[in-house]
N, C-alpha and C. Protein backbone atom coordinates (compact mmCIF):
# COMPACT_ATOMS: atom_id res chain seq x y z
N UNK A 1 68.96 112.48 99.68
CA UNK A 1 69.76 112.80 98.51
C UNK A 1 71.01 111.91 98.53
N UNK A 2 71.18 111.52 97.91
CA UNK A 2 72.72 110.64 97.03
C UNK A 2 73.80 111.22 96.45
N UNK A 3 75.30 110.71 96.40
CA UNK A 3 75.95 111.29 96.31
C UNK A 3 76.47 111.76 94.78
N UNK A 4 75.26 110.88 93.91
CA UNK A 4 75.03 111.01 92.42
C UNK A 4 74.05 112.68 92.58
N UNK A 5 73.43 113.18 93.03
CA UNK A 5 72.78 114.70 92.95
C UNK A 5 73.20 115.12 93.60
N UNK A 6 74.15 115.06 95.05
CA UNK A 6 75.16 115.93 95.32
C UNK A 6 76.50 116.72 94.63
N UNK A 7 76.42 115.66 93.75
CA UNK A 7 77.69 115.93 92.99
C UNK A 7 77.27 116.73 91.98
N UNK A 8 75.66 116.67 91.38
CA UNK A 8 75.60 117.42 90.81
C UNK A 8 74.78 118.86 90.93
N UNK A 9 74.54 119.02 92.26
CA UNK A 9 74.59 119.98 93.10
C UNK A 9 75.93 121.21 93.09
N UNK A 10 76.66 120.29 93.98
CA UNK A 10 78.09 121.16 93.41
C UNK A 10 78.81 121.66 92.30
N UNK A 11 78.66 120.91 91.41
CA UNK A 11 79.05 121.88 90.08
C UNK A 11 77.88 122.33 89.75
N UNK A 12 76.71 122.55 89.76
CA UNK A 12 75.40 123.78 89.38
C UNK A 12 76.17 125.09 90.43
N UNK A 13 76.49 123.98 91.58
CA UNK A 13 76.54 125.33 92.55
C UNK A 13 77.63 126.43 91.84
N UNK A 14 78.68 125.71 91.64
CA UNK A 14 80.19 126.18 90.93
C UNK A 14 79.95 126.85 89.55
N UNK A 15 78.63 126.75 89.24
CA UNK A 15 78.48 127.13 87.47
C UNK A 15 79.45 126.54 86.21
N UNK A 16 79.56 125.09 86.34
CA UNK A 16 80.30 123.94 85.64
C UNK A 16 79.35 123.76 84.87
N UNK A 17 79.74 123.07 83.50
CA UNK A 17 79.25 121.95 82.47
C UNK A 17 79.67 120.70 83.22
N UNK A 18 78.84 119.84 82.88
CA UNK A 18 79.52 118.67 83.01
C UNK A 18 81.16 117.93 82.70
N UNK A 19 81.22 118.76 81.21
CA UNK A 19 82.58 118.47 80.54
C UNK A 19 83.49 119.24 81.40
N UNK A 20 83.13 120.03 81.81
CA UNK A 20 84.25 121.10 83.02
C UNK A 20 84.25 120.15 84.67
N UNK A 21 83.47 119.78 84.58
CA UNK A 21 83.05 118.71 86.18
C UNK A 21 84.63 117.54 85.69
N UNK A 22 84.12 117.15 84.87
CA UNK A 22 84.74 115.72 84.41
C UNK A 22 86.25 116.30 83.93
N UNK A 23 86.50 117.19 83.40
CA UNK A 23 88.01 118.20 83.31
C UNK A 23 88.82 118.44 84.43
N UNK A 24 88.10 118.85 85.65
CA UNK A 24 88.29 118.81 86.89
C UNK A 24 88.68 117.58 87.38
N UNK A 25 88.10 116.62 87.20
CA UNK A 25 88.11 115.00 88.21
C UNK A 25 88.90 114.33 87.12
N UNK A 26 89.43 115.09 85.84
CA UNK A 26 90.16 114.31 85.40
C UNK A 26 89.77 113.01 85.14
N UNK A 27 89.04 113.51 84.08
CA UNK A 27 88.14 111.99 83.84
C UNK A 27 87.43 112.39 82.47
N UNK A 28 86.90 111.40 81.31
CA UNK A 28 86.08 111.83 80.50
C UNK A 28 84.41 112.35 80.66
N UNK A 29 83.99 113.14 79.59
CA UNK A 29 82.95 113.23 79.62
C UNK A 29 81.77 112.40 80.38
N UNK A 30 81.91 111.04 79.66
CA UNK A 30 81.29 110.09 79.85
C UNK A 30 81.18 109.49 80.91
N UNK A 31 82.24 109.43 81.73
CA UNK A 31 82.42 109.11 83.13
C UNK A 31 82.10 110.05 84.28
N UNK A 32 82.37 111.42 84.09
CA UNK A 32 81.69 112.23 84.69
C UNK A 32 80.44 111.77 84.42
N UNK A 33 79.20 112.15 83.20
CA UNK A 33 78.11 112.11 83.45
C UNK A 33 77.49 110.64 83.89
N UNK A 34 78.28 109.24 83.94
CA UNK A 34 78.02 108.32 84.74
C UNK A 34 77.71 108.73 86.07
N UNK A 35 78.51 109.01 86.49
CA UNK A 35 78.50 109.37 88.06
C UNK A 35 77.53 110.53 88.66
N UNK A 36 77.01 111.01 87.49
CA UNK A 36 75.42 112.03 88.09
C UNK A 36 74.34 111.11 87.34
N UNK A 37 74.73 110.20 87.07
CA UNK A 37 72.97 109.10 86.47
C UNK A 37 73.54 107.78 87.17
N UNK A 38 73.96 107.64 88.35
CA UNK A 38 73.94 106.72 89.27
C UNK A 38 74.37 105.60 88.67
N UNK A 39 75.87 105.78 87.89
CA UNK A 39 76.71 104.86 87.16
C UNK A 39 78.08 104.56 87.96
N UNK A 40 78.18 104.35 88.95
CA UNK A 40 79.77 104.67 89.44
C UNK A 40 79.92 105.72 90.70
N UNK A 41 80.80 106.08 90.93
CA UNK A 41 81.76 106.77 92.03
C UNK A 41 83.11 107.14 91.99
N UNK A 42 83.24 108.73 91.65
CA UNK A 42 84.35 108.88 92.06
C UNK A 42 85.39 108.36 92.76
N UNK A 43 86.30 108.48 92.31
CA UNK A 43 87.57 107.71 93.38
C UNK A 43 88.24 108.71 94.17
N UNK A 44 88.99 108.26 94.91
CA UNK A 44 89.85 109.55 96.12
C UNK A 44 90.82 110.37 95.09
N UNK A 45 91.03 109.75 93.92
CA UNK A 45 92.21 110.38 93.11
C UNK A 45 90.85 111.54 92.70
N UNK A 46 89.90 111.41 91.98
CA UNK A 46 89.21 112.36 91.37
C UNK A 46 88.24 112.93 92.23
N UNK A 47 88.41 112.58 93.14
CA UNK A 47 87.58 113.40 94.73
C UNK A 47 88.55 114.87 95.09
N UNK A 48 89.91 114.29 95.25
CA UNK A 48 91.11 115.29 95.65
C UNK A 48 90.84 116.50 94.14
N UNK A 49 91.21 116.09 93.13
CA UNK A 49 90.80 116.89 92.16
C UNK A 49 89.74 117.76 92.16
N UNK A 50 88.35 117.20 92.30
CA UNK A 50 87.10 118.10 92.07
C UNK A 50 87.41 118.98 93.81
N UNK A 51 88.01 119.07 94.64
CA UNK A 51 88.26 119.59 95.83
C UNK A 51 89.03 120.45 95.63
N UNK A 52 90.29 120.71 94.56
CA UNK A 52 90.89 121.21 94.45
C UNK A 52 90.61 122.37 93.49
N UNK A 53 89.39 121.71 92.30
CA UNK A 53 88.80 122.99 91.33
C UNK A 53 87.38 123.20 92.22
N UNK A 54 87.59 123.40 93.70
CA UNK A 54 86.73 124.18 94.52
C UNK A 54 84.92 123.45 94.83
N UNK A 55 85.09 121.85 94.65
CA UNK A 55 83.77 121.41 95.02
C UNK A 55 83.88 120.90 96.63
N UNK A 56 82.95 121.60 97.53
CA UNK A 56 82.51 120.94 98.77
C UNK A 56 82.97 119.45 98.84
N UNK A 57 83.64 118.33 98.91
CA UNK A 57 84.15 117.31 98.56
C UNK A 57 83.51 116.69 99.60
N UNK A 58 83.51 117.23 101.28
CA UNK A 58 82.83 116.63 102.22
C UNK A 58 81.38 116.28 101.93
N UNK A 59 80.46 117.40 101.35
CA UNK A 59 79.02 117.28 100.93
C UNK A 59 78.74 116.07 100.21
N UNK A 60 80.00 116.17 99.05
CA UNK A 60 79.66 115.04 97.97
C UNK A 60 79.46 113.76 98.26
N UNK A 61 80.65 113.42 99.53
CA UNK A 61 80.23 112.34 99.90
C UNK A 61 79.38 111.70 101.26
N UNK A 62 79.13 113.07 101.87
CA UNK A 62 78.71 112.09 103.11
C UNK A 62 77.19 113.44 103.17
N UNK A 63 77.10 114.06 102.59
CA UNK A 63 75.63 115.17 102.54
C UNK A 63 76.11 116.57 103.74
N UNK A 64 77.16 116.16 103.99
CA UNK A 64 77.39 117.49 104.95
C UNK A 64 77.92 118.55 104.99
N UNK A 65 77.55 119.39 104.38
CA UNK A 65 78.39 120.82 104.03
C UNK A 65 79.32 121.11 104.56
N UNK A 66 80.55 121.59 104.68
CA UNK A 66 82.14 122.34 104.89
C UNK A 66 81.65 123.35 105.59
N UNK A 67 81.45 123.90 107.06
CA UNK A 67 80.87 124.91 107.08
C UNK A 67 81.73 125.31 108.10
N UNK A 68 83.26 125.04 107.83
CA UNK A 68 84.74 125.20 108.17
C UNK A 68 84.63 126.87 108.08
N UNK A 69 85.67 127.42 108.87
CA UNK A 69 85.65 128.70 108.17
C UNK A 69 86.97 128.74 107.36
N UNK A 70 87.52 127.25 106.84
CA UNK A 70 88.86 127.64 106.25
C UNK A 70 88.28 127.40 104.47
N UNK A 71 88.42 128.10 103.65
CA UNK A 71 88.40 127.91 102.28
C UNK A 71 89.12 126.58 101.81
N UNK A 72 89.19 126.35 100.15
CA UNK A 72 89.11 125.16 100.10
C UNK A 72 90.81 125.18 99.79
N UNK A 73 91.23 125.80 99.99
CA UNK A 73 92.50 126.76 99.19
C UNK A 73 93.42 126.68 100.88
N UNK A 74 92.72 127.40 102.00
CA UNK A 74 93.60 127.16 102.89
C UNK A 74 93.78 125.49 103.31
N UNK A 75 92.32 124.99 103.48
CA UNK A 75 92.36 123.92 103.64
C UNK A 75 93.36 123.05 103.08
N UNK A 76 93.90 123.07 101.87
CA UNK A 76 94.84 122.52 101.35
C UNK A 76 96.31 122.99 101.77
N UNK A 77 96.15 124.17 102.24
CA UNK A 77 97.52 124.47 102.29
C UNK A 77 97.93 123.50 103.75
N UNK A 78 96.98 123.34 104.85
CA UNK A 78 96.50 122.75 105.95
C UNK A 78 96.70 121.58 105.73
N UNK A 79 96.36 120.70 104.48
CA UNK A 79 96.83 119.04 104.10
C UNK A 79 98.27 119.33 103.66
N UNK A 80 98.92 119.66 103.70
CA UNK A 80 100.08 119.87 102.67
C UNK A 80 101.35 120.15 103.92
N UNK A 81 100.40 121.08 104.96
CA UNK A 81 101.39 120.97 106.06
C UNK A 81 101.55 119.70 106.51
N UNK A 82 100.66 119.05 106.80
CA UNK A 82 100.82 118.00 107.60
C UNK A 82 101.16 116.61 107.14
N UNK A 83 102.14 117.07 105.87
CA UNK A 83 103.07 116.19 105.54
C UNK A 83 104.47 116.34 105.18
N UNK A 84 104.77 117.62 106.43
CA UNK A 84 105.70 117.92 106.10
C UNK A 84 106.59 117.88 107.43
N UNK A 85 108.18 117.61 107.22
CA UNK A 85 109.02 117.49 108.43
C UNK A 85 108.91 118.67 109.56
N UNK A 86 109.25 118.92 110.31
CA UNK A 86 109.35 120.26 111.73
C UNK A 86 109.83 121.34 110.47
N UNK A 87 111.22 120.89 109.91
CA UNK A 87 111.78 121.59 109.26
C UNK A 87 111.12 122.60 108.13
N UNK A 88 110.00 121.73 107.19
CA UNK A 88 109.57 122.23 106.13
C UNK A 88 108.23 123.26 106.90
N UNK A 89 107.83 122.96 107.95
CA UNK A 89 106.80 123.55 108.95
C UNK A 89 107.50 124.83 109.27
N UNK A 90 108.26 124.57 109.66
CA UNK A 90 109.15 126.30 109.83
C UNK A 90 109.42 126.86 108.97
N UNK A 91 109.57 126.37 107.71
CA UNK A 91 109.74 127.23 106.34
C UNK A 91 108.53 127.91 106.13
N UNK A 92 107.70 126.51 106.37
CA UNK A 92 106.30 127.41 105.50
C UNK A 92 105.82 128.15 106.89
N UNK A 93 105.78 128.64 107.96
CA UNK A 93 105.44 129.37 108.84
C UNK A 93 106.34 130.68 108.51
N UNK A 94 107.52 130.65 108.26
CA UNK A 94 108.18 131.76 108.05
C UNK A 94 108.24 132.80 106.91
N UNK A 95 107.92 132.23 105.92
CA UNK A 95 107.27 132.60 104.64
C UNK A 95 106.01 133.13 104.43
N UNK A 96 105.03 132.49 105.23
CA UNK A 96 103.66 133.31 105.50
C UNK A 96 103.72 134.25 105.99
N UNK A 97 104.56 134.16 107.57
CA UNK A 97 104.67 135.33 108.02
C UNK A 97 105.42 136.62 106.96
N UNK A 98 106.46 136.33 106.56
CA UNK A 98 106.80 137.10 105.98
C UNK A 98 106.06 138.19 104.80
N UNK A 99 105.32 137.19 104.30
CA UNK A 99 104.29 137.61 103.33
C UNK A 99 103.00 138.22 103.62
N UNK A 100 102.35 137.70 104.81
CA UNK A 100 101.51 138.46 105.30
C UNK A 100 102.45 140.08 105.82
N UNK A 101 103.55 140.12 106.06
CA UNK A 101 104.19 141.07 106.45
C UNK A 101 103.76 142.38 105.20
N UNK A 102 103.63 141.81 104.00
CA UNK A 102 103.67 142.84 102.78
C UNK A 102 101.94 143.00 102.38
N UNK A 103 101.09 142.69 103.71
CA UNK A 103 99.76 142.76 103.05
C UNK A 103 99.25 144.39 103.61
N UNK A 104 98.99 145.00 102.82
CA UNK A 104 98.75 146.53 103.05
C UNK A 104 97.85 146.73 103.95
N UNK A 105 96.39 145.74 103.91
CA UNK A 105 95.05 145.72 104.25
C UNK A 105 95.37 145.35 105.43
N UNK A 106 96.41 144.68 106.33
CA UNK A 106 96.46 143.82 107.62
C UNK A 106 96.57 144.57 108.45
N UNK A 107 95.52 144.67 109.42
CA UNK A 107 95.26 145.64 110.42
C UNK A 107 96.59 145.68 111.31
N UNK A 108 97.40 146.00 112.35
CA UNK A 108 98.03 146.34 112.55
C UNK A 108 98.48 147.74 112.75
């Protein structure tokens, strides 16, 4: 399999139109459905995108499923740390904590 029916694997999987695929990657119609009839390739700009409206992004391009146990949601929060100073790392550690502090369900 290719990364032209992977891709369109993942949005069947996601229950997308094409026009919603290509809304996502930020891109037209037309260019989306290039890229599932073996016209082209996404770029890293519209890779990060379709990753972000929740497509397997690893699968798409290399056939190997995410079988991470972090969602695609933490995972990002996970890229986002790691561009951040000690300083901004302690913010966002302290803030989670804090917030997980107000989760009712958290065993404890």
């Amino acid at each position: 399999m290719d990364i032209h029916s992977r891709l369109l694997n993942e949005r069947q999987r996601l229950g997308l139109t094409q026009r919603q695929g290509g809304e996502a990657a930020g891109v037209s119609l037309a260019t989306y459905q290039n890229w599932e009839r073996y016209g082209g390739f996404p770029n890293a700009d519209a890779l990060a995108k379709l990753f972000a409206a929740g497509f397997d992004v690893l699968y798409v391009v290399t056939g190997t499923r995410n079988n991470a146990e972090l969602s695609n949601e933490q995972a990002h929060v996970v890229a986002q740390m790691a561009t951040m100073d000690a300083r901004g790392v302690a913010v966002l550690m302290t803030t989670a904590g804090a917030l997980s502090d107000t989760n009712p369900q958290k065993a404890g």
